[in-house]
PDB file of N, CA and C in Angstrom:
ATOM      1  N   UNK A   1       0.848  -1.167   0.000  1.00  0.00           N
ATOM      2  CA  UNK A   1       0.000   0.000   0.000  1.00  0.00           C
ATOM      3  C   UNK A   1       0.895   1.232   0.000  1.00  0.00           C
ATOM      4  N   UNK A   2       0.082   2.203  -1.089  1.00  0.00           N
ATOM      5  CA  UNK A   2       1.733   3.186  -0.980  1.00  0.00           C
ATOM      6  C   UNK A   2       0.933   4.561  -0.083  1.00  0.00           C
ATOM      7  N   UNK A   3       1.576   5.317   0.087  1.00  0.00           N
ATOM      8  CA  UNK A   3       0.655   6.947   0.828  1.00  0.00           C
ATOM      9  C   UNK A   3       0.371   7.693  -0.232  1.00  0.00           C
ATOM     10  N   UNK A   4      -0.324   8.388   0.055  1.00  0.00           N
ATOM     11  CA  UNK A   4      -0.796   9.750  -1.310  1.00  0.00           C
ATOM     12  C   UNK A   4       0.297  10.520  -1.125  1.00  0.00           C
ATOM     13  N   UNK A   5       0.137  11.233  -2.592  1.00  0.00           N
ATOM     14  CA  UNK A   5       1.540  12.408  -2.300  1.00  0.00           C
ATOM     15  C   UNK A   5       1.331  13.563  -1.581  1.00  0.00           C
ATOM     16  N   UNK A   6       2.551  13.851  -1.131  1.00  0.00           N
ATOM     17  CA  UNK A   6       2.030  14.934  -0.057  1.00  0.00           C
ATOM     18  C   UNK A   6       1.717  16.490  -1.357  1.00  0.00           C
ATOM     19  N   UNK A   7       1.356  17.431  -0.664  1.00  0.00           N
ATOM     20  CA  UNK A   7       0.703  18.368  -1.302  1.00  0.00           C
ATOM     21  C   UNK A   7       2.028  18.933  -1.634  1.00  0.00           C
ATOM     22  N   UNK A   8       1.908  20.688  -2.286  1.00  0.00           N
ATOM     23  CA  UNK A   8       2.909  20.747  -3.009  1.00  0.00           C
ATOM     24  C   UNK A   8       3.434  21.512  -2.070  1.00  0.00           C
ATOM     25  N   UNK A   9       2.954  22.248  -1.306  1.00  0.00           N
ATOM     26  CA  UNK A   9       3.951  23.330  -0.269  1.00  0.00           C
ATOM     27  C   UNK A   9       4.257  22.175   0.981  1.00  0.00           C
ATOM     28  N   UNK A  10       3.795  21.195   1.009  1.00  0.00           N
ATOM     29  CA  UNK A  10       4.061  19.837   2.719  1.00  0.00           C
ATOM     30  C   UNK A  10       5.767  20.305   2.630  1.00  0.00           C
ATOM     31  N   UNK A  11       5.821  19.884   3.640  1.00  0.00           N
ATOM     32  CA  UNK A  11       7.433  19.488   4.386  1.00  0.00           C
ATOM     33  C   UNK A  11       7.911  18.105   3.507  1.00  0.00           C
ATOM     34  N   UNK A  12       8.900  18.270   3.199  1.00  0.00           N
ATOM     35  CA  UNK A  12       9.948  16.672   2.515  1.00  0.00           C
ATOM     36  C   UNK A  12       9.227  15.990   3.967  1.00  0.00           C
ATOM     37  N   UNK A  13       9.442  14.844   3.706  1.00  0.00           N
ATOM     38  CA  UNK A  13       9.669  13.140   4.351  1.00  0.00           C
ATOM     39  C   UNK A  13      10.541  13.047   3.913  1.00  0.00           C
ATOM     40  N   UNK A  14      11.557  12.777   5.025  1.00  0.00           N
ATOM     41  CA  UNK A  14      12.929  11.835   4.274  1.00  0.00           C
ATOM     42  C   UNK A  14      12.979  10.605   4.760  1.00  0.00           C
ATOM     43  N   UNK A  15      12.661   9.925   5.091  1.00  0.00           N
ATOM     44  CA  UNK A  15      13.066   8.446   5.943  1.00  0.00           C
ATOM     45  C   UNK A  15      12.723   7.362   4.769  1.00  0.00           C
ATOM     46  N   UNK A  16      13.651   6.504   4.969  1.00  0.00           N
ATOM     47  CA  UNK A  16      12.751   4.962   4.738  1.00  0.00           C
ATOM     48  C   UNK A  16      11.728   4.561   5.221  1.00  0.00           C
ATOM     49  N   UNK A  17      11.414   3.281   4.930  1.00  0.00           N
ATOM     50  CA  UNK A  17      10.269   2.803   5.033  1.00  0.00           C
ATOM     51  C   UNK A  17      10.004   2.280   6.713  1.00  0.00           C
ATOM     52  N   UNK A  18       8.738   2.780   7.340  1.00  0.00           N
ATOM     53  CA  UNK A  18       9.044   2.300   8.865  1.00  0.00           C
ATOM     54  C   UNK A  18      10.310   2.709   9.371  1.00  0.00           C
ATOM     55  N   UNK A  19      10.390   4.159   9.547  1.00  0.00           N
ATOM     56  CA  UNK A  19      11.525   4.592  10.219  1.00  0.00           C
ATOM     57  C   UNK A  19      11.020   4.602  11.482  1.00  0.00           C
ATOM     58  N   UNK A  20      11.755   3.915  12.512  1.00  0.00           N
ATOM     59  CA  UNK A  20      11.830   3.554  13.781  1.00  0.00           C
ATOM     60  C   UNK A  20      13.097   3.475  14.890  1.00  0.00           C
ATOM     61  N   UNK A  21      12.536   3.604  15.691  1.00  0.00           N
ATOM     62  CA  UNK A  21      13.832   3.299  17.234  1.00  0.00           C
ATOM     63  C   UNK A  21      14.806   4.506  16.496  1.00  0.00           C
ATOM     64  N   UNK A  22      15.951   4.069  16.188  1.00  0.00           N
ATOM     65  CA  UNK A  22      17.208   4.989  16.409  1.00  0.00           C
ATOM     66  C   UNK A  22      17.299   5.683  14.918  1.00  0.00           C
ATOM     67  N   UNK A  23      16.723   4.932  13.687  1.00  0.00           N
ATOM     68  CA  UNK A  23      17.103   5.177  12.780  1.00  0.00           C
ATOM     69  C   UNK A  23      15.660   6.474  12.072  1.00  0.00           C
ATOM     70  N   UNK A  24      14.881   6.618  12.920  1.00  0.00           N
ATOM     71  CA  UNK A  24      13.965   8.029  12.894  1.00  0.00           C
ATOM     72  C   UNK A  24      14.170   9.194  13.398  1.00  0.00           C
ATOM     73  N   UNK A  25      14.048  10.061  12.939  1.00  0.00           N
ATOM     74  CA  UNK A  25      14.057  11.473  12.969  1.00  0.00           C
ATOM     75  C   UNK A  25      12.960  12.459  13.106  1.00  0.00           C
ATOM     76  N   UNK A  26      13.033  13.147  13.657  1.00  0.00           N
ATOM     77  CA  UNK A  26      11.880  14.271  13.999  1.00  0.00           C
ATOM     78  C   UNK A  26      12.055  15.654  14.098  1.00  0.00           C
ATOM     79  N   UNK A  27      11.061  16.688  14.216  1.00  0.00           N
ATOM     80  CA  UNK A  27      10.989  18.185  14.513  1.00  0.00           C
ATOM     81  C   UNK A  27      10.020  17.937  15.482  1.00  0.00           C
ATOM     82  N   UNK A  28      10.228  19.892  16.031  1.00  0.00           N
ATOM     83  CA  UNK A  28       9.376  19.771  17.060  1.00  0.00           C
ATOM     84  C   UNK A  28       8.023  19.905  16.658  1.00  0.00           C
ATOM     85  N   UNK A  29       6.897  19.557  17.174  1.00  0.00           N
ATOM     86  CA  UNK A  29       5.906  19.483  16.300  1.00  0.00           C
ATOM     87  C   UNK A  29       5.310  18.370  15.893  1.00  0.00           C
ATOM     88  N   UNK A  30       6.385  17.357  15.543  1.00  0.00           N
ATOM     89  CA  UNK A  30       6.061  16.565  15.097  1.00  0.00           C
ATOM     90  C   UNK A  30       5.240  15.483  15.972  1.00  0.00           C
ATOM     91  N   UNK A  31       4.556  14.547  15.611  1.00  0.00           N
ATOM     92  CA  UNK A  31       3.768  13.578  16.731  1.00  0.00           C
ATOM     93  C   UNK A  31       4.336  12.449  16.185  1.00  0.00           C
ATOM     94  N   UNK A  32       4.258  11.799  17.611  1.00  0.00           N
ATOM     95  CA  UNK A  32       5.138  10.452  17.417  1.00  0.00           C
ATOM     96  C   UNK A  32       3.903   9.293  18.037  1.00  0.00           C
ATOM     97  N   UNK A  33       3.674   8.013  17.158  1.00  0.00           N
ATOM     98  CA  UNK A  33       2.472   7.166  17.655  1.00  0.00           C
ATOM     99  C   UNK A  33       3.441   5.985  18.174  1.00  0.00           C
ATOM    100  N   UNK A  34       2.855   5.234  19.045  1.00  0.00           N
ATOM    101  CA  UNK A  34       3.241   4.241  19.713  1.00  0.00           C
ATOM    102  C   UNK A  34       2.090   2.883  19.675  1.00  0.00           C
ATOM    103  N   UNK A  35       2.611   2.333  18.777  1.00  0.00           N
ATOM    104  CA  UNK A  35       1.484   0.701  18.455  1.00  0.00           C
ATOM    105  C   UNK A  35       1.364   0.106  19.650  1.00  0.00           C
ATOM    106  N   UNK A  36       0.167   0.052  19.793  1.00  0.00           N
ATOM    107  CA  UNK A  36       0.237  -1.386  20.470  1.00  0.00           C
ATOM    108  C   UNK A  36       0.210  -3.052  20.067  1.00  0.00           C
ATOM    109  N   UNK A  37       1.411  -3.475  20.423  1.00  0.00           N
ATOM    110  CA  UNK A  37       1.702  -4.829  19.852  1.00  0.00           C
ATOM    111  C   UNK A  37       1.331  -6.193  20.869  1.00  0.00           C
ATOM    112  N   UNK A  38       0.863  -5.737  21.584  1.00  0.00           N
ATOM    113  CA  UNK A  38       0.245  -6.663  22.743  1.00  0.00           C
ATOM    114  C   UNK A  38      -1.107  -6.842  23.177  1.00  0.00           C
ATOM    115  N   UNK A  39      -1.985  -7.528  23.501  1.00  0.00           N
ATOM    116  CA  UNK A  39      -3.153  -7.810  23.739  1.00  0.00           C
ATOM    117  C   UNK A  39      -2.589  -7.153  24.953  1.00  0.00           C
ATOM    118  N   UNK A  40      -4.244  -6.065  24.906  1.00  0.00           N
ATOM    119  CA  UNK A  40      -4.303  -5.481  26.150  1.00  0.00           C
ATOM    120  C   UNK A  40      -3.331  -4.314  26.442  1.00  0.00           C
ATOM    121  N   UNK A  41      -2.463  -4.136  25.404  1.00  0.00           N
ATOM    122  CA  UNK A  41      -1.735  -2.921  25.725  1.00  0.00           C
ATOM    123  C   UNK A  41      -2.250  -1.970  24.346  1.00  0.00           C
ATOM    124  N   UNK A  42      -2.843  -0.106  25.013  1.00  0.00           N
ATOM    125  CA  UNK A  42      -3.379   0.687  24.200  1.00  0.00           C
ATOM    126  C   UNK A  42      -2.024   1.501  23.487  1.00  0.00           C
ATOM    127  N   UNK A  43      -2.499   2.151  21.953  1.00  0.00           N
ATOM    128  CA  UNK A  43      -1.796   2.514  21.405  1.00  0.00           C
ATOM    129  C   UNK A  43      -1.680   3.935  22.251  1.00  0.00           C
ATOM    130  N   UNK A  44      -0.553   4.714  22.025  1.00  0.00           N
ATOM    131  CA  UNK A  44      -0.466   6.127  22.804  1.00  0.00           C
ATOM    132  C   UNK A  44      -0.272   6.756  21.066  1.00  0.00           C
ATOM    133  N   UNK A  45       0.147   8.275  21.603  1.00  0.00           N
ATOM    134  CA  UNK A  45       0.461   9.164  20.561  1.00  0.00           C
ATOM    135  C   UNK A  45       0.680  10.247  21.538  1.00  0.00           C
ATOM    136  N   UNK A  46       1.617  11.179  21.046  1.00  0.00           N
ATOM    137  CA  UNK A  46       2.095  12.595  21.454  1.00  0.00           C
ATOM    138  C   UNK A  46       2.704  13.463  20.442  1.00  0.00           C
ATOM    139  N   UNK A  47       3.196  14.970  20.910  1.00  0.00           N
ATOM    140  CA  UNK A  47       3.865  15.526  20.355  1.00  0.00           C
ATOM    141  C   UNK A  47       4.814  15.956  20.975  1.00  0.00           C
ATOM    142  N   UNK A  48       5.647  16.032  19.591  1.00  0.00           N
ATOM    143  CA  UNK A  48       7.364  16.355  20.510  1.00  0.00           C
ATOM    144  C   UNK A  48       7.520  17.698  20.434  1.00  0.00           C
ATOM    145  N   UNK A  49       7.823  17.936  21.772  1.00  0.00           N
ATOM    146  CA  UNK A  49       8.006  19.325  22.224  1.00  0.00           C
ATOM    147  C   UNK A  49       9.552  19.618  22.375  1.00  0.00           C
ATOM    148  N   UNK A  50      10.141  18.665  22.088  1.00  0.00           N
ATOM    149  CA  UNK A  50      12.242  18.838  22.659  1.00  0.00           C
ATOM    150  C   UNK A  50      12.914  18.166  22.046  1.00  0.00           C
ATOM    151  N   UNK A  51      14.020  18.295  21.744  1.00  0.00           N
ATOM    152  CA  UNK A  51      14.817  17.246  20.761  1.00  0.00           C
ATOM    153  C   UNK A  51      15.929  17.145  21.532  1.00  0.00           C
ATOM    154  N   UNK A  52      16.914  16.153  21.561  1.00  0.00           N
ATOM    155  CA  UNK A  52      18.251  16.421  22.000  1.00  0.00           C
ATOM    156  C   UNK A  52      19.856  16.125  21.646  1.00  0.00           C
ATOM    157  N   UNK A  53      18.899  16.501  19.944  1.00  0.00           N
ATOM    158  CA  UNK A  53      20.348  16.597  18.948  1.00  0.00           C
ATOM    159  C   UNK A  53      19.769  17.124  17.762  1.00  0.00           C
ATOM    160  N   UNK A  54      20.642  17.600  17.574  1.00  0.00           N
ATOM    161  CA  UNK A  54      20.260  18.406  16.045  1.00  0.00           C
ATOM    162  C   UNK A  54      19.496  18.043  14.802  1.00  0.00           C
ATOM    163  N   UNK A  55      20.275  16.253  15.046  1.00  0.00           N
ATOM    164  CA  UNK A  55      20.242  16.013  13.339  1.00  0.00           C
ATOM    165  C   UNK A  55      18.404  15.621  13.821  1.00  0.00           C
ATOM    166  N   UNK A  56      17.888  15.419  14.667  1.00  0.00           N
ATOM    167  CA  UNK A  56      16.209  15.202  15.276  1.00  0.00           C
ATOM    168  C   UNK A  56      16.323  13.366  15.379  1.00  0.00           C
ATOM    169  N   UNK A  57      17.448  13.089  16.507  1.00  0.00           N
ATOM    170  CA  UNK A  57      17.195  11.423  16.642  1.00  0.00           C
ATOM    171  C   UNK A  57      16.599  11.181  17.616  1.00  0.00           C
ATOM    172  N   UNK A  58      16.880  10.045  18.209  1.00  0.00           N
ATOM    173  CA  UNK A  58      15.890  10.197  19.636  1.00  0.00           C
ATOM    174  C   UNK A  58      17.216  10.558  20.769  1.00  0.00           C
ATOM    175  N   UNK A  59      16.784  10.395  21.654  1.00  0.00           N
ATOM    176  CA  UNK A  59      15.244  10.615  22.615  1.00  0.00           C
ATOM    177  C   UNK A  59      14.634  11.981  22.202  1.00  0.00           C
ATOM    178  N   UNK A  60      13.249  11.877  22.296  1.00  0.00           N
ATOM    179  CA  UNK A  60      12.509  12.956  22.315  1.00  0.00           C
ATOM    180  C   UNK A  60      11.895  13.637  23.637  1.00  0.00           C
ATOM    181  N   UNK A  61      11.584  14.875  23.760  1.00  0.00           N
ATOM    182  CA  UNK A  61      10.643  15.017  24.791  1.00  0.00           C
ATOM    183  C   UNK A  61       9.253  15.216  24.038  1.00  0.00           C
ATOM    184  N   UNK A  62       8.913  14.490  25.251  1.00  0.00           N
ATOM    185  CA  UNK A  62       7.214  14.439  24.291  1.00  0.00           C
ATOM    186  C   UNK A  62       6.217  14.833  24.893  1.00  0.00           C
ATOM    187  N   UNK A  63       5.136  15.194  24.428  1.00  0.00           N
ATOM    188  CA  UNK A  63       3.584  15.615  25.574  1.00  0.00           C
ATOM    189  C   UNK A  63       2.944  14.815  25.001  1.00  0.00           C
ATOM    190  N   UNK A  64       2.414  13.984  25.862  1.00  0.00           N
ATOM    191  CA  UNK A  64       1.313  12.628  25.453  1.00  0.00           C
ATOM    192  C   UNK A  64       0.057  13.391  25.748  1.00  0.00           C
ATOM    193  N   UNK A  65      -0.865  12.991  24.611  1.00  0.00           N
ATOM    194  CA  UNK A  65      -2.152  13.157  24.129  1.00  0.00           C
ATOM    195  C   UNK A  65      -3.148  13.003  25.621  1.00  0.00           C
ATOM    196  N   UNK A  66      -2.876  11.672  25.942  1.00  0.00           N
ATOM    197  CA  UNK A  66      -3.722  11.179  26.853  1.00  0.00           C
ATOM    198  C   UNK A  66      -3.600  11.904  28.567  1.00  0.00           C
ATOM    199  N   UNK A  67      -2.449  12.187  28.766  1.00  0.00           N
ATOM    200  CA  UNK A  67      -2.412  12.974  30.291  1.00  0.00           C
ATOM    201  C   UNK A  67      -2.308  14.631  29.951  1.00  0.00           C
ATOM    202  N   UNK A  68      -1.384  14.873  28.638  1.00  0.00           N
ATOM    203  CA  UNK A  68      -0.421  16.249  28.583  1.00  0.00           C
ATOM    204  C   UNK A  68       1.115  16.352  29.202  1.00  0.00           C
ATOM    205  N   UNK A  69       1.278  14.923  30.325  1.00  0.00           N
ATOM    206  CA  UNK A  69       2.184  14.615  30.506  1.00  0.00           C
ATOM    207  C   UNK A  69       3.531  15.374  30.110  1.00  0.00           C
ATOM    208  N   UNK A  70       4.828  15.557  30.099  1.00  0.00           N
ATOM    209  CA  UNK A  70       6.078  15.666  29.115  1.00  0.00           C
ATOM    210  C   UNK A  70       7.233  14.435  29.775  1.00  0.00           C
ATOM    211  N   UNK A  71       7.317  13.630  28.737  1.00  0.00           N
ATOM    212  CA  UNK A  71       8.287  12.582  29.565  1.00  0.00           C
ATOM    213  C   UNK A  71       9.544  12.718  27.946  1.00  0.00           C
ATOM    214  N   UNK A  72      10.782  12.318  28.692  1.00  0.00           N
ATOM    215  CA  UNK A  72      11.685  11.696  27.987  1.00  0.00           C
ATOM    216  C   UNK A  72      11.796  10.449  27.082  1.00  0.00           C
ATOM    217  N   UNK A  73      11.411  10.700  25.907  1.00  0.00           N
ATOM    218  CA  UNK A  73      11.125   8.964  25.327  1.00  0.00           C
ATOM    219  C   UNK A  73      12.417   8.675  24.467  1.00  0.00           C
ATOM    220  N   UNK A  74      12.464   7.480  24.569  1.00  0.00           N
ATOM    221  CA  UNK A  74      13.255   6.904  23.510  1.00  0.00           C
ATOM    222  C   UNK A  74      12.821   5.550  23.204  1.00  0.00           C
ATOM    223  N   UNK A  75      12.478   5.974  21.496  1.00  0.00           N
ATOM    224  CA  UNK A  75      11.077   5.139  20.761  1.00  0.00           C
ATOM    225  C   UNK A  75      12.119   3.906  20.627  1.00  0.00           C
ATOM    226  N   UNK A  76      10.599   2.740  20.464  1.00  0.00           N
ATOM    227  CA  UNK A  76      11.340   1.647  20.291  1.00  0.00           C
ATOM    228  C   UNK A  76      10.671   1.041  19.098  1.00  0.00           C
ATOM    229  N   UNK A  77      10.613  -0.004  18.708  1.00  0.00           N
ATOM    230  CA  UNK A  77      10.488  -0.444  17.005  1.00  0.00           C
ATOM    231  C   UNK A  77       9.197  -0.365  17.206  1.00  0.00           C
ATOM    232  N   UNK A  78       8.125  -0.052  17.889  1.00  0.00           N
ATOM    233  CA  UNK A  78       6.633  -0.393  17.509  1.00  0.00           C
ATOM    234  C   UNK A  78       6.152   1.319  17.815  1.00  0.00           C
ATOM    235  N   UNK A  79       7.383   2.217  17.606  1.00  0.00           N
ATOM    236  CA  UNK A  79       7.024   3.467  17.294  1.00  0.00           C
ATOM    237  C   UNK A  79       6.906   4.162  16.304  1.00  0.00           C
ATOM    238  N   UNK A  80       6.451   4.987  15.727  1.00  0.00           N
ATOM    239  CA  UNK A  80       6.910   5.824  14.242  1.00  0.00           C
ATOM    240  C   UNK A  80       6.462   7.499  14.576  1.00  0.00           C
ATOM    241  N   UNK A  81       7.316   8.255  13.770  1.00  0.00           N
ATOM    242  CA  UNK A  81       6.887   9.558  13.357  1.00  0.00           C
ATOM    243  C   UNK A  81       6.042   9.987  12.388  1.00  0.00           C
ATOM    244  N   UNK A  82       5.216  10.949  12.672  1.00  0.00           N
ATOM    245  CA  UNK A  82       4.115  11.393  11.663  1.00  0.00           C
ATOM    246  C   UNK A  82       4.185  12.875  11.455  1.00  0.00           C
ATOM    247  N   UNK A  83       5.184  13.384  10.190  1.00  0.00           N
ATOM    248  CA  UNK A  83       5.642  14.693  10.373  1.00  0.00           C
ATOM    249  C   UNK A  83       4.125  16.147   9.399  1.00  0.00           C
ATOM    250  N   UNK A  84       4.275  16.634  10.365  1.00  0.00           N
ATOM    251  CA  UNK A  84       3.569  17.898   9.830  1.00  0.00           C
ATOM    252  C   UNK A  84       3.255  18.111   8.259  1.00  0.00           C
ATOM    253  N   UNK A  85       2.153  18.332   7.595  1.00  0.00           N
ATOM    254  CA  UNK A  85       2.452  18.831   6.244  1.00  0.00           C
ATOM    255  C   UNK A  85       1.680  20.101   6.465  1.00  0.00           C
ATOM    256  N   UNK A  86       0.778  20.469   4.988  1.00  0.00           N
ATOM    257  CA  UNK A  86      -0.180  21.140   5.107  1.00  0.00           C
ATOM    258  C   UNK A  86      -1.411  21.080   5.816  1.00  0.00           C
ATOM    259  N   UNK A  87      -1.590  21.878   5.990  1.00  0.00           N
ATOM    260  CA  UNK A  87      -3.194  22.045   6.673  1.00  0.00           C
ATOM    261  C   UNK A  87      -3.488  21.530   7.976  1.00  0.00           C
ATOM    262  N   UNK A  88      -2.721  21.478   8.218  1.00  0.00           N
ATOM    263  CA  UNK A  88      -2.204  20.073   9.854  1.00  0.00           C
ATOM    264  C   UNK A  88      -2.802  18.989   9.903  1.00  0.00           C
ATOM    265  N   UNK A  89      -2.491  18.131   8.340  1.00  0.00           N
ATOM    266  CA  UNK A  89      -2.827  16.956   8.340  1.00  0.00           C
ATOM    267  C   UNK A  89      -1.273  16.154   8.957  1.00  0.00           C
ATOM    268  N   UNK A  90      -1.047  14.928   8.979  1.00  0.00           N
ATOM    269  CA  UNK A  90       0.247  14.012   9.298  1.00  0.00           C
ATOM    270  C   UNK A  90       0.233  13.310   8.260  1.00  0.00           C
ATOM    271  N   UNK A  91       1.407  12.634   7.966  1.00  0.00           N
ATOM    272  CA  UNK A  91       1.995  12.146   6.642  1.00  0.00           C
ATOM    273  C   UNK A  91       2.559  11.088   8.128  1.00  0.00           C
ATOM    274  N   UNK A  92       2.878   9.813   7.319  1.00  0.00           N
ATOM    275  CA  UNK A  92       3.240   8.845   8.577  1.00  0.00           C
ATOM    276  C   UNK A  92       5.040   8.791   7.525  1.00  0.00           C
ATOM    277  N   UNK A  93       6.101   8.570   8.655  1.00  0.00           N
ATOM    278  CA  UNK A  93       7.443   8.860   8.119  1.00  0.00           C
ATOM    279  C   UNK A  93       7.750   7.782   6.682  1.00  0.00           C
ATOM    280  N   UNK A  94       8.212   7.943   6.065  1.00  0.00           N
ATOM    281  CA  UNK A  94       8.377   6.525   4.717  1.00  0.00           C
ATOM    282  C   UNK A  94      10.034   6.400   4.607  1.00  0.00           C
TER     283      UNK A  94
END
């Protein structure tokens, strides 16, 4: 299944396919979802409010959807980024 193209003013996507754990990148802004891969465990989602390197690897600081929380994350493979385009839709990372 491929994604629609992003519009013409969106932000690049640069990643491969299922960019995850160490090898994803982010801005601030950006929202980061968290699968749930376990019976009985719920999916989360937030936005990253902090970075703590330039090139945007992890760890992130994040504000989770569900409390407002801000915790220190560092995503693990059943995470992905969903970066900003137009209109404040999300594009999921490729």
């Amino acid at each position: 299944m491929s994604a629609p193209a992003p519009a013409k003013n969106a932000q690049a996507v640069t990643h491969g396919p299922e960019a995850t754990g160490a090898s994803m990148r982010a801005r601030v802004g950006d929202e980061i979802v968290v699968r749930g891969t376990t019976a009985g465990v719920v999916a989360r989602d937030g936005e990253i409010v902090g970075l703590h390197h330039q090139d945007g690897s992890p760890p992130y600081d994040v504000r989770w959807a569900e409390d407002g929380g801000v915790t220190l994350y560092f995503p693990g493979p059943d995470a992905y980024v969903r970066h900003l385009v137009s209109g404040g839709e999300h594009v999921r990372a490729r």
